[in-house]
PDB file of N, CA and C in Angstrom:
ATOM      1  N   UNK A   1     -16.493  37.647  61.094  1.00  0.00           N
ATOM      2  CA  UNK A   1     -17.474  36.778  61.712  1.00  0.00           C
ATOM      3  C   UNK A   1     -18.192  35.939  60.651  1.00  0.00           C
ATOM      4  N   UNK A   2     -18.493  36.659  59.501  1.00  0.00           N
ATOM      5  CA  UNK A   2     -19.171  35.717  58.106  1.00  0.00           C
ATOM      6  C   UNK A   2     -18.345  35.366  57.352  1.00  0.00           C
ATOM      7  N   UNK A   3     -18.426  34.310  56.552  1.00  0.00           N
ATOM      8  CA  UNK A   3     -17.633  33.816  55.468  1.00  0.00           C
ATOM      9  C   UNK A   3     -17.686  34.048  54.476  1.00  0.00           C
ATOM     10  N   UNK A   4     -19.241  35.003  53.741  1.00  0.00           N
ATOM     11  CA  UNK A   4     -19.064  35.086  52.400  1.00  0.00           C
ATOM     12  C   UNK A   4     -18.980  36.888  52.155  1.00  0.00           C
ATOM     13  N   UNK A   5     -18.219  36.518  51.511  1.00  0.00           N
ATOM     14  CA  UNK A   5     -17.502  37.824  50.839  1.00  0.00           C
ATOM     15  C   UNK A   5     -17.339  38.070  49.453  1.00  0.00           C
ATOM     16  N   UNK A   6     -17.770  38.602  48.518  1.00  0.00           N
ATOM     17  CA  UNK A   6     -18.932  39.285  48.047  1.00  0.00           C
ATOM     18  C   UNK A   6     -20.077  37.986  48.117  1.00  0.00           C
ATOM     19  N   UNK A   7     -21.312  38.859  48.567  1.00  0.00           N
ATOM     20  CA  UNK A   7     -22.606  37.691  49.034  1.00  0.00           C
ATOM     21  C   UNK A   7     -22.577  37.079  47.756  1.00  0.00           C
ATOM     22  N   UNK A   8     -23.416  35.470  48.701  1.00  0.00           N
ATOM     23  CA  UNK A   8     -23.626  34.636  47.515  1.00  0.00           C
ATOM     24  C   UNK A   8     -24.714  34.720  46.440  1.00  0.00           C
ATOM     25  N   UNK A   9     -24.418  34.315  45.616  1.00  0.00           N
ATOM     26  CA  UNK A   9     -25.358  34.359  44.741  1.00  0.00           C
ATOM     27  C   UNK A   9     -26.580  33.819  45.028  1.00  0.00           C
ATOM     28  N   UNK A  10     -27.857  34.832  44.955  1.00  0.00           N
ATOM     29  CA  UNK A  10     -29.020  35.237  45.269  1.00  0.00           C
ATOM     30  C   UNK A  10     -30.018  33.837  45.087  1.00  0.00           C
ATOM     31  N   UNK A  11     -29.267  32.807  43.927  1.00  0.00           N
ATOM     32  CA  UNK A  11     -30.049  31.733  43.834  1.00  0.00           C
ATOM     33  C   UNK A  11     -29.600  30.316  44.358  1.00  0.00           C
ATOM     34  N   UNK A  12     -28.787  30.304  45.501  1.00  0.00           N
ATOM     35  CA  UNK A  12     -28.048  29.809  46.044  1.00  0.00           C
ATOM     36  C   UNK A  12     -28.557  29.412  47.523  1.00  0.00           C
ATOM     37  N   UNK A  13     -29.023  28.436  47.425  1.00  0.00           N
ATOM     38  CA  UNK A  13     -30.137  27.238  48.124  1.00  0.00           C
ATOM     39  C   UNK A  13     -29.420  25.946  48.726  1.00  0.00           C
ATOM     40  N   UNK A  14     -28.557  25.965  49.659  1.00  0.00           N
ATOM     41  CA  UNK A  14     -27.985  24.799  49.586  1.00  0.00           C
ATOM     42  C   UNK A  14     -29.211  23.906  50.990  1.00  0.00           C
ATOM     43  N   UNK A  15     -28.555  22.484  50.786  1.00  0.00           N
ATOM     44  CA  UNK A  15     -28.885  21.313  51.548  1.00  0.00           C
ATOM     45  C   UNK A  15     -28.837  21.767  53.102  1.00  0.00           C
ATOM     46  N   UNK A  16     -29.410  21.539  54.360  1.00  0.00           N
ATOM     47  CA  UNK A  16     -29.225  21.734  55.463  1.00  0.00           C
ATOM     48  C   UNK A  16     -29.278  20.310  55.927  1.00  0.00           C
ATOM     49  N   UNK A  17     -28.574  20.053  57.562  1.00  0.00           N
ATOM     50  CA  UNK A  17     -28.445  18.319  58.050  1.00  0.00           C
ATOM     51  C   UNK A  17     -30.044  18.160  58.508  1.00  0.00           C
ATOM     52  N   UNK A  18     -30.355  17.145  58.706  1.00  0.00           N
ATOM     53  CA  UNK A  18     -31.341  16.734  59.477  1.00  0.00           C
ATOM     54  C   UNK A  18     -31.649  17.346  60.526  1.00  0.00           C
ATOM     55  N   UNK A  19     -30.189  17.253  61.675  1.00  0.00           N
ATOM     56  CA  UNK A  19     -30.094  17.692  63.274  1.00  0.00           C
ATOM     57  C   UNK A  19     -29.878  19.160  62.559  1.00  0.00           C
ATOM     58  N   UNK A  20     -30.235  19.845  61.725  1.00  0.00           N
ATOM     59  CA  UNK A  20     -30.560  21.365  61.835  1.00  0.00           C
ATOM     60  C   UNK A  20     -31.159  21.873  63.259  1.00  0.00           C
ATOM     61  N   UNK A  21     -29.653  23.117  63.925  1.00  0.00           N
ATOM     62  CA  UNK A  21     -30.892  23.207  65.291  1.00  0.00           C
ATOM     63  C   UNK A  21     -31.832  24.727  65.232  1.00  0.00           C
ATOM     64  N   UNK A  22     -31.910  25.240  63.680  1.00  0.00           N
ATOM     65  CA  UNK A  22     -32.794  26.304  64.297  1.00  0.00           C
ATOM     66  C   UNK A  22     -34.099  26.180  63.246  1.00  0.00           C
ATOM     67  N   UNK A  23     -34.915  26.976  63.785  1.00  0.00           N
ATOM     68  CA  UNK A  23     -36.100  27.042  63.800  1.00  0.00           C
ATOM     69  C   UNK A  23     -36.622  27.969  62.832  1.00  0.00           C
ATOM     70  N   UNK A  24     -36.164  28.184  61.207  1.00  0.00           N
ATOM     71  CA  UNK A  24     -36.480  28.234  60.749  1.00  0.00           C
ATOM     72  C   UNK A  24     -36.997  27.778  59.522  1.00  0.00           C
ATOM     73  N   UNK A  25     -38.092  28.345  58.641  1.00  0.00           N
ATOM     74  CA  UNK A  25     -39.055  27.058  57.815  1.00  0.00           C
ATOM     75  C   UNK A  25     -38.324  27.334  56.251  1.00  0.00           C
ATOM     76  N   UNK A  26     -37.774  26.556  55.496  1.00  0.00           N
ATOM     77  CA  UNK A  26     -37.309  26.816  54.449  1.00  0.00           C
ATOM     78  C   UNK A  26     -38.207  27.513  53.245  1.00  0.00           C
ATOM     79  N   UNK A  27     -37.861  27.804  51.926  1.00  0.00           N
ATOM     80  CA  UNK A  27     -38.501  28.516  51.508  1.00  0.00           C
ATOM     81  C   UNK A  27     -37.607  28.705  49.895  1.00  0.00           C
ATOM     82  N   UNK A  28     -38.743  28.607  48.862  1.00  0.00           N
ATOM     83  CA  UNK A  28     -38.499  28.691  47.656  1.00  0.00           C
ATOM     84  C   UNK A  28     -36.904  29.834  47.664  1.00  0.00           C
ATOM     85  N   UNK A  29     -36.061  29.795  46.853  1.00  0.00           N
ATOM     86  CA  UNK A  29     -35.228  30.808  46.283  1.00  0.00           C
ATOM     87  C   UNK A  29     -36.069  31.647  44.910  1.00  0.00           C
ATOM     88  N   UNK A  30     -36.019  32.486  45.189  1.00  0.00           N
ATOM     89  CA  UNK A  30     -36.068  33.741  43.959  1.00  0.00           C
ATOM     90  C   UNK A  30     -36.004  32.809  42.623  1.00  0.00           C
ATOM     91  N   UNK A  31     -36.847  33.385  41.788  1.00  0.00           N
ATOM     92  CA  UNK A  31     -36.515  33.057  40.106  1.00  0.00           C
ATOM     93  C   UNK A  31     -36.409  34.186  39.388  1.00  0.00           C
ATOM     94  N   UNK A  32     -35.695  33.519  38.409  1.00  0.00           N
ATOM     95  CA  UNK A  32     -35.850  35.060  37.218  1.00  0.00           C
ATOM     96  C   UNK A  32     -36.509  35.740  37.190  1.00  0.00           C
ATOM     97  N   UNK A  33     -36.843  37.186  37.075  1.00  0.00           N
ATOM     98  CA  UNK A  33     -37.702  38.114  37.014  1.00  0.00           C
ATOM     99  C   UNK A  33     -38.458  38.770  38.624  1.00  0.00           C
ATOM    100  N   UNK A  34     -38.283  37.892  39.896  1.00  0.00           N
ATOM    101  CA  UNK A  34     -38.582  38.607  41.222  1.00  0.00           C
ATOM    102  C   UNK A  34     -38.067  39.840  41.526  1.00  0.00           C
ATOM    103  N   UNK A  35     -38.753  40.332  42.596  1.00  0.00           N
ATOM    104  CA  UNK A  35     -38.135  41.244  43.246  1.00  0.00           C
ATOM    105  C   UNK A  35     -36.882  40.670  43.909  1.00  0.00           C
ATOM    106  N   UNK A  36     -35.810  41.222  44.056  1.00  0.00           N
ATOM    107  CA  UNK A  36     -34.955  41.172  45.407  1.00  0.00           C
ATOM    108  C   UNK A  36     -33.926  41.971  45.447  1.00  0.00           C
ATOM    109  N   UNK A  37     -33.903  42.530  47.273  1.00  0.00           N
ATOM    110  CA  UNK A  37     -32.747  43.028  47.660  1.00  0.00           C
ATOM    111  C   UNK A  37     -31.786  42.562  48.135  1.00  0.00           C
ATOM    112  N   UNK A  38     -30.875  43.062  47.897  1.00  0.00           N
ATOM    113  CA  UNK A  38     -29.167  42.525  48.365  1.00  0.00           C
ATOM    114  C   UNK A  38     -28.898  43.402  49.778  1.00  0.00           C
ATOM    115  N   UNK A  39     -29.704  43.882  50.239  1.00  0.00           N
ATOM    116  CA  UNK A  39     -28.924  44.663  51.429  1.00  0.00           C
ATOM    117  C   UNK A  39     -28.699  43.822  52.504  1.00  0.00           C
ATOM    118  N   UNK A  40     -27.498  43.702  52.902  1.00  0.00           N
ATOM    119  CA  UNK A  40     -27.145  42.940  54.104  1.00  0.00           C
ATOM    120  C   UNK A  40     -27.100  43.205  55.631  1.00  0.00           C
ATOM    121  N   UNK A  41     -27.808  42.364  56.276  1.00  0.00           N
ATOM    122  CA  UNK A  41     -28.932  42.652  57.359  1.00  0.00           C
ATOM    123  C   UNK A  41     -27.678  42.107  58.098  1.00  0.00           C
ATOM    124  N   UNK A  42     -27.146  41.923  59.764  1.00  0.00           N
ATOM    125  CA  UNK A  42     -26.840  40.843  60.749  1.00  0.00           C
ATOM    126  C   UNK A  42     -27.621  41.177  61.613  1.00  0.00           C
ATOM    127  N   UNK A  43     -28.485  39.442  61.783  1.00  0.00           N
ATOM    128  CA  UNK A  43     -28.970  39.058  62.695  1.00  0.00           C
ATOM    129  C   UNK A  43     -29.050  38.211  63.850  1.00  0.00           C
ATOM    130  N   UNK A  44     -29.929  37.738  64.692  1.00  0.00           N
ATOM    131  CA  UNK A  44     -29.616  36.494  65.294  1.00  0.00           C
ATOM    132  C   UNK A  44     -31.183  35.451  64.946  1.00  0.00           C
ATOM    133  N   UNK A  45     -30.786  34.351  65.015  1.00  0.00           N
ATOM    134  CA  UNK A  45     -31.612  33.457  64.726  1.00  0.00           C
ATOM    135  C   UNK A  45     -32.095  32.630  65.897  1.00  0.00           C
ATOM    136  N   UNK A  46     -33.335  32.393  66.201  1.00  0.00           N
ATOM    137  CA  UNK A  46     -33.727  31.230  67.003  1.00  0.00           C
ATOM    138  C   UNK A  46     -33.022  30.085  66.733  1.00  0.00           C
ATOM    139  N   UNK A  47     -32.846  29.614  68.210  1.00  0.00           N
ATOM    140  CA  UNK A  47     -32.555  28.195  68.012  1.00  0.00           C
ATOM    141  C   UNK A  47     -33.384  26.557  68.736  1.00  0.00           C
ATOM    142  N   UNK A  48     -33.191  26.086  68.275  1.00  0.00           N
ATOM    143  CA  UNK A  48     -34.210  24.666  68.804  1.00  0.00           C
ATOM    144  C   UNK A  48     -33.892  24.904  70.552  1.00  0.00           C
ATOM    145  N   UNK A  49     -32.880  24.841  70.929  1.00  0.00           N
ATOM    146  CA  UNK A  49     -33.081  25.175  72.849  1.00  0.00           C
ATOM    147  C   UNK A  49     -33.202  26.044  73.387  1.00  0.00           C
ATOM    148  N   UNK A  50     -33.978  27.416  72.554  1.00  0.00           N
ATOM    149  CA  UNK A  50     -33.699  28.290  73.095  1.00  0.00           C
ATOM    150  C   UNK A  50     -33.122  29.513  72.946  1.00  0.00           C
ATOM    151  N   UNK A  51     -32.029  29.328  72.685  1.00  0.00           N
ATOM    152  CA  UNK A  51     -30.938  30.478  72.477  1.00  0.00           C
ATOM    153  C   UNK A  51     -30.669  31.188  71.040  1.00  0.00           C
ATOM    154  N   UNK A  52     -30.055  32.355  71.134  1.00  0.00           N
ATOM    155  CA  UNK A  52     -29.982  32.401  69.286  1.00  0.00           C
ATOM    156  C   UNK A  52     -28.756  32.523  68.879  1.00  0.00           C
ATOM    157  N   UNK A  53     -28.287  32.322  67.594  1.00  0.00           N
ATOM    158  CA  UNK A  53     -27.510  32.537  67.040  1.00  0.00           C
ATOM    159  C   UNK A  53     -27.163  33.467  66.065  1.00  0.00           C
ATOM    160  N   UNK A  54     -25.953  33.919  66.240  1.00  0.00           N
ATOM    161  CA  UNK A  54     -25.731  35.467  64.766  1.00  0.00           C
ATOM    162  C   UNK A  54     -25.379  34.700  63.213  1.00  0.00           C
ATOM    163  N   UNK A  55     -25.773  35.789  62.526  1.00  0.00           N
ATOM    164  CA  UNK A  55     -26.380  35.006  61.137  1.00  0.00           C
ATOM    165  C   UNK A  55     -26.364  36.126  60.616  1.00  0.00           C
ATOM    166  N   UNK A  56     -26.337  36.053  59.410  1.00  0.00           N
ATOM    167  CA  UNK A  56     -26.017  37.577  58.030  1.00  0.00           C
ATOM    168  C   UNK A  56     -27.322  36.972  57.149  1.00  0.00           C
ATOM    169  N   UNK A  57     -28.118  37.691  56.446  1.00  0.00           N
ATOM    170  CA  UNK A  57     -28.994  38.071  55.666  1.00  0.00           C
ATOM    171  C   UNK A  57     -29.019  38.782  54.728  1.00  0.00           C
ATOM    172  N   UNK A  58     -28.315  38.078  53.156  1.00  0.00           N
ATOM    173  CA  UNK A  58     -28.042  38.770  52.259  1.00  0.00           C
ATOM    174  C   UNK A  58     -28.786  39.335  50.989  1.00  0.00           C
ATOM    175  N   UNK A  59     -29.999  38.665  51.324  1.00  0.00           N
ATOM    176  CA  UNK A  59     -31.323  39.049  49.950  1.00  0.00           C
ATOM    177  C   UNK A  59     -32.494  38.750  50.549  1.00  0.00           C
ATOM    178  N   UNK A  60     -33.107  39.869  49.883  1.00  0.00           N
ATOM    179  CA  UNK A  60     -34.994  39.361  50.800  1.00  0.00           C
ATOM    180  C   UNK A  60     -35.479  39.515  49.455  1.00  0.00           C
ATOM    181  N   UNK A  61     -36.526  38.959  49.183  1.00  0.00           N
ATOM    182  CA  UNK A  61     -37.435  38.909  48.379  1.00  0.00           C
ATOM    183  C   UNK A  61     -39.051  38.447  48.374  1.00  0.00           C
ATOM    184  N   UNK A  62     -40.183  38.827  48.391  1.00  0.00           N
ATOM    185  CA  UNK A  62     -41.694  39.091  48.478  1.00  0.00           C
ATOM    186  C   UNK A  62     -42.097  38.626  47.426  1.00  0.00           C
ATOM    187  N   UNK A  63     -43.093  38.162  47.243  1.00  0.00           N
ATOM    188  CA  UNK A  63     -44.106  38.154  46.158  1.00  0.00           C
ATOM    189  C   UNK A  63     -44.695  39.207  45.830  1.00  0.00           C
ATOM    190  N   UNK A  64     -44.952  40.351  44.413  1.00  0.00           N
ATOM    191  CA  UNK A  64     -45.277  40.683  44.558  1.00  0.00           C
ATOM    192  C   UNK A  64     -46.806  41.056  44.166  1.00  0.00           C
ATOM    193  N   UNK A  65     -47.404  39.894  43.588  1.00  0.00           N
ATOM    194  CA  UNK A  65     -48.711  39.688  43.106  1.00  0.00           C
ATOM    195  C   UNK A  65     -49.779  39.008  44.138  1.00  0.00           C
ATOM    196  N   UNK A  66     -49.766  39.152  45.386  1.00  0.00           N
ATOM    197  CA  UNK A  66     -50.504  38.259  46.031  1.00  0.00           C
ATOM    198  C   UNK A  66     -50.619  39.252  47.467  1.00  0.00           C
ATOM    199  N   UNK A  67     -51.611  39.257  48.430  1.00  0.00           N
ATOM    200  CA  UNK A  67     -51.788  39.970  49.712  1.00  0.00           C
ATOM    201  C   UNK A  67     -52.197  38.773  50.367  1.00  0.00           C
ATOM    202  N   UNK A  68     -51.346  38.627  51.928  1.00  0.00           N
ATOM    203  CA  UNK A  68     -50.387  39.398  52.774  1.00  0.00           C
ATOM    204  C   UNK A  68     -49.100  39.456  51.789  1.00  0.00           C
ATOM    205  N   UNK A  69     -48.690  40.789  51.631  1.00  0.00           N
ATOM    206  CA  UNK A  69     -46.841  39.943  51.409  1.00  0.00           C
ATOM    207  C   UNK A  69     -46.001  39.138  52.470  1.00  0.00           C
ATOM    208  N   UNK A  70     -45.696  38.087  51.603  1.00  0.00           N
ATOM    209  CA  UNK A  70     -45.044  37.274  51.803  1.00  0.00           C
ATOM    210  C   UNK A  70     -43.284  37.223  51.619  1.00  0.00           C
ATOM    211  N   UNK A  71     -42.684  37.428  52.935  1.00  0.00           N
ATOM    212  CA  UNK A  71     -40.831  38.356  53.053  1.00  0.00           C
ATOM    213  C   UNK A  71     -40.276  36.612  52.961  1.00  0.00           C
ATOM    214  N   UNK A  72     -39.430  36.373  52.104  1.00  0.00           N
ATOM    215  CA  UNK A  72     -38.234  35.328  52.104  1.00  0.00           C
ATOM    216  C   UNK A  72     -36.892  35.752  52.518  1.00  0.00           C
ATOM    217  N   UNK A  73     -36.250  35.052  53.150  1.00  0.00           N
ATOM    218  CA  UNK A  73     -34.517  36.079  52.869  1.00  0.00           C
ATOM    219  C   UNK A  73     -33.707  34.745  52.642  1.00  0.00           C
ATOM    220  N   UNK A  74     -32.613  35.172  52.082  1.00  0.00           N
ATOM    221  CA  UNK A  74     -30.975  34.183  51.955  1.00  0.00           C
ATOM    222  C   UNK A  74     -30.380  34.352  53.124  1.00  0.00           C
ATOM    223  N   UNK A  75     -30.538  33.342  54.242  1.00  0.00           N
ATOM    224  CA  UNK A  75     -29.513  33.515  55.693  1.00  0.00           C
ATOM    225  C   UNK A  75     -28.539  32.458  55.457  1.00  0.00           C
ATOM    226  N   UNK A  76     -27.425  33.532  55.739  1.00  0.00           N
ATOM    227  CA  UNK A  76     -25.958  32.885  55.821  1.00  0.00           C
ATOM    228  C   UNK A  76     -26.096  31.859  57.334  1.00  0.00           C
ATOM    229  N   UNK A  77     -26.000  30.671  57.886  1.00  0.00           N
ATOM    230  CA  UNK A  77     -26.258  30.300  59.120  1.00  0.00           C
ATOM    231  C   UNK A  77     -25.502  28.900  59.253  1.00  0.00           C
ATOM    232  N   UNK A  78     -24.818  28.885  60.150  1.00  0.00           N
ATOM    233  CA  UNK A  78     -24.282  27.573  60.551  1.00  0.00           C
ATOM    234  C   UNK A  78     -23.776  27.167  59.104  1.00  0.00           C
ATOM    235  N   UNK A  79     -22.693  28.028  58.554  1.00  0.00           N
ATOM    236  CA  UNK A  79     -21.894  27.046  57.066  1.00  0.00           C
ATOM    237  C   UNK A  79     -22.582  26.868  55.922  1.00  0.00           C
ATOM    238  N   UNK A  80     -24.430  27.365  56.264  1.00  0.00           N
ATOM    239  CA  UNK A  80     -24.511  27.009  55.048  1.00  0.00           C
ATOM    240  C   UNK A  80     -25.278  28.593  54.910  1.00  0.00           C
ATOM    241  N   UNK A  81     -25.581  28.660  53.127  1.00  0.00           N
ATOM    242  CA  UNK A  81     -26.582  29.544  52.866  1.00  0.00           C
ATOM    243  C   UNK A  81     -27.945  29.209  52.349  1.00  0.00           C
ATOM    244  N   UNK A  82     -29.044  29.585  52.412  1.00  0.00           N
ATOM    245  CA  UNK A  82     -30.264  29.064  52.282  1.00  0.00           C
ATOM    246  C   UNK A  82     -31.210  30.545  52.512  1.00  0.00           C
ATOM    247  N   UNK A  83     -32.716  29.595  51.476  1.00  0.00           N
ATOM    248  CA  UNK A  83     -33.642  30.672  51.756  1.00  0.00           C
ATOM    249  C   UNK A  83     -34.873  30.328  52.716  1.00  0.00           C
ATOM    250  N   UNK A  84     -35.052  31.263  53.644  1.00  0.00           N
ATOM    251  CA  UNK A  84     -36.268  30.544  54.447  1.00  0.00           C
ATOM    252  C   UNK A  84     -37.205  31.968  54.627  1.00  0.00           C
ATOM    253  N   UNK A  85     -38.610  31.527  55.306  1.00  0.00           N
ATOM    254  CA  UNK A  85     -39.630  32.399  55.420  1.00  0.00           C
ATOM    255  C   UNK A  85     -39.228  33.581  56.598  1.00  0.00           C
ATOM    256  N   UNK A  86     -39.136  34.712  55.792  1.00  0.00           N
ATOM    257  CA  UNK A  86     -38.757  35.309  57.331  1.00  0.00           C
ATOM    258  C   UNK A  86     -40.506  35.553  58.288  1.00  0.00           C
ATOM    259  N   UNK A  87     -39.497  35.445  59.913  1.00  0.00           N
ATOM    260  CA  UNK A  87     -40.499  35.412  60.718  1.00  0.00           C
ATOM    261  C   UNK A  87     -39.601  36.438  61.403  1.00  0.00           C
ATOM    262  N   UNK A  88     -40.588  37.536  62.147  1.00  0.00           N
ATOM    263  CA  UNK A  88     -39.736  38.460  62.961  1.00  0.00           C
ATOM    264  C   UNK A  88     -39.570  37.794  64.360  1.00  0.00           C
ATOM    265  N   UNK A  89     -40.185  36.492  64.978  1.00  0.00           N
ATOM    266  CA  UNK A  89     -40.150  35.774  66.014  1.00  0.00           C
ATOM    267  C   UNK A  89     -39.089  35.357  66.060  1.00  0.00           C
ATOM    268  N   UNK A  90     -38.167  34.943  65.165  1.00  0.00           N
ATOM    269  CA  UNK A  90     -37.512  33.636  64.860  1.00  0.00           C
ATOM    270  C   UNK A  90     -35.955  34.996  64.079  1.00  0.00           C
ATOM    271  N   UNK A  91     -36.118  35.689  63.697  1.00  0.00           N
ATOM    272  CA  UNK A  91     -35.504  35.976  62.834  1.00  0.00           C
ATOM    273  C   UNK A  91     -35.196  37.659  63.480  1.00  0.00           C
ATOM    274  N   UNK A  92     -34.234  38.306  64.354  1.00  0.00           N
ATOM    275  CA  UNK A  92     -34.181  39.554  64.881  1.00  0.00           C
ATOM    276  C   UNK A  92     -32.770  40.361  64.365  1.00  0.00           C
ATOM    277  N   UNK A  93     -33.076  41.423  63.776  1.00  0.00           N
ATOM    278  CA  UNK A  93     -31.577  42.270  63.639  1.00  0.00           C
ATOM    279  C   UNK A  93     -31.016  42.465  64.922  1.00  0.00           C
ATOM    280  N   UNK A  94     -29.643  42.354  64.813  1.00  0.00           N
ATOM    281  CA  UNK A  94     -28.774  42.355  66.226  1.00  0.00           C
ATOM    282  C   UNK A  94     -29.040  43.758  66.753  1.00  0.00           C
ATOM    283  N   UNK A  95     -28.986  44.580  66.328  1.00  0.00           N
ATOM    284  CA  UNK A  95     -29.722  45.935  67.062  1.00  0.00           C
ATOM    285  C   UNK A  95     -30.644  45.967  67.970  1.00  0.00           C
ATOM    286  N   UNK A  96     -31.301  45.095  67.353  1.00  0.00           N
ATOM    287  CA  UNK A  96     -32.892  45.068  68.182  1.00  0.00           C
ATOM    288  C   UNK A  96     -32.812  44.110  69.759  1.00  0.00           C
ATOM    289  N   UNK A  97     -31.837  43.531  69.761  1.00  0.00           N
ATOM    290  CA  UNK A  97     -31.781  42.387  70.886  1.00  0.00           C
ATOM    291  C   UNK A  97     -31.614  42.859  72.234  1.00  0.00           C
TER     292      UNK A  97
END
């Protein structure tokens, strides 16, 4: 169902189209020295009409000098990979659905 095999590399931020249809907010990638995990999540993602889509989640990473923590992840989604803010609204493990 996913395309990347061994996950991509953790700093690996690509471009999304304009007509992006889901609804999530992009978000810095990790730098040298962060926290992050590699455990790979599948989820489904909100989408702009509504509906969601399944999506893999291959690194999360927090700040960890600052309160609230603040969760980022790498979602594999629609071809591309990217980091955005996780929201548990927007952002559900397929288990949970």
């Amino acid at each position: 169902m996913f395309d990347s095999f061994p996950p991509p590399d953790r700093s690996r931020h690509e471009e999304v189209p304009s007509d992006w249809p889901f609804l999530l907010a992009r978000a810095d990638p990790p730098v040298d020295g962060d926290l992050c995990s590699t455990r790979r999540s599948d989820v489904v993602v909100a989408t702009r009409d509504g509906g969601w889509e399944e999506a893999v989640v291959w690194a999360w990473t927090w700040n960890d000098n600052g309160h609230p923590v603040r969760w980022r992840c790498q979602v594999e989604l629609g071809g591309h990979v990217s980091w955005y803010v996780h929201d548990s609204h927007l952002i559900r493990p397929v288990e949970g659905c």
